[in-house]
Protein backbone atom coordinates (compact mmCIF):
# COMPACT_ATOMS: atom_id res chain seq x y z
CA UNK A 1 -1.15 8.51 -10.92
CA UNK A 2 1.48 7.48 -8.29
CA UNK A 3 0.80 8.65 -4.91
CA UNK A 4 4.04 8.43 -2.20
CA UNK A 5 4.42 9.06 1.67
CA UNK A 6 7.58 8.82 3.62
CA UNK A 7 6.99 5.62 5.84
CA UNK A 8 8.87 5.72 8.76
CA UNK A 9 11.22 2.70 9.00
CA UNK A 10 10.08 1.17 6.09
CA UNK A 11 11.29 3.58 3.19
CA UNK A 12 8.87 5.21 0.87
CA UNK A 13 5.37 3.87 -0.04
CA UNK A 14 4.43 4.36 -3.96
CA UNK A 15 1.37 3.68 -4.99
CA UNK A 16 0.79 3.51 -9.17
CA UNK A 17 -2.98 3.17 -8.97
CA UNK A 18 -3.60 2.91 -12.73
CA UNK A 19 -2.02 -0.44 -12.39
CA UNK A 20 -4.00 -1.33 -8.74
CA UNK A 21 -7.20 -4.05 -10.23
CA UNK A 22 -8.66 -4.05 -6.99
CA UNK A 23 -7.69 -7.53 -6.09
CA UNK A 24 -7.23 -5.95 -2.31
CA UNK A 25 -4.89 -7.65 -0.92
CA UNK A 26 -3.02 -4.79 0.53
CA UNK A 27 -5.99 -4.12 2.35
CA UNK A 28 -5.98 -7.57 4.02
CA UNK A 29 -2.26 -7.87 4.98
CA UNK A 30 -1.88 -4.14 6.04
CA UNK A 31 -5.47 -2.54 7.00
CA UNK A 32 -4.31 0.16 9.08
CA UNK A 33 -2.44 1.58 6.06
CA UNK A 34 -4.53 0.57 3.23
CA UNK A 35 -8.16 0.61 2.03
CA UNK A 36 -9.85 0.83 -1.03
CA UNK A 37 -11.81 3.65 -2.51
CA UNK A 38 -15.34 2.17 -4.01
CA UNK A 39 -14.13 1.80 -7.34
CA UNK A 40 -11.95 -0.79 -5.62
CA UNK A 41 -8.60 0.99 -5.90
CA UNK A 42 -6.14 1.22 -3.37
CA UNK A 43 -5.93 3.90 -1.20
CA UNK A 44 -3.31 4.98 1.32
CA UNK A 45 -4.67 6.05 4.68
CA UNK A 46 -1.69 6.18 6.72
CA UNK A 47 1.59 7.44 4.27
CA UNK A 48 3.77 7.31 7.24
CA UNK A 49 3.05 4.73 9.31
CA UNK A 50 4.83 3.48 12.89
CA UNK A 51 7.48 1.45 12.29
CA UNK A 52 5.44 -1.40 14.13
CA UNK A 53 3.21 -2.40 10.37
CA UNK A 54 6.02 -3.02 8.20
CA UNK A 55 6.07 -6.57 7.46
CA UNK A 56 2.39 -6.17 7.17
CA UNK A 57 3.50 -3.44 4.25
CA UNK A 58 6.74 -5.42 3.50
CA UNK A 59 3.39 -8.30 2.90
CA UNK A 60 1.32 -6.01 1.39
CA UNK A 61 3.52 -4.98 -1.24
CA UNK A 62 4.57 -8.63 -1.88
CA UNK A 63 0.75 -9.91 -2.20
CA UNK A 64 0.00 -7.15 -4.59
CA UNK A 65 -1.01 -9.67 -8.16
CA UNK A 66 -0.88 -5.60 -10.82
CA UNK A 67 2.68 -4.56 -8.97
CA UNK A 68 1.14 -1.28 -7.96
CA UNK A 69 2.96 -0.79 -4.77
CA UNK A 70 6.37 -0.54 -3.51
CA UNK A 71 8.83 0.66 -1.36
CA UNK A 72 11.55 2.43 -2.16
């Protein structure tokens, strides 16, 4: 399943959780945007966030060990 929002600032956020194993790093660079249902897989809880978290995102999707998110 691939979830997106329209981030402002930061381009799209795409989310392929089928390939999210819960390593939750997201989570720790960007937790205003990201949390983690309680099978462990990553949720979005703000698709379009202020402009203000994207190199936490920008981190987020860098830290990410599956590849499940990205900005487009």
């Amino acid at each position: 399943m691939t979830l997106a929002g329209r981030a402002s600032g930061i381009g799209e956020i795409s989310v392929e959780r089928d390939r999210c194993v819960g390593a939750g790093q997201c989570v720790l660079a960007a937790p205003a945007v990201f949390d983690q249902d309680e099978e462990g897989l990553v949720l979005v809880l703000d698709a379009r966030p202020s402009a203000s978290p994207s190199d936490a995102v920008h981190e987020a999707v860098r830290a990410c060990p599956s590849g499940a998110l990205a900005l487009g």
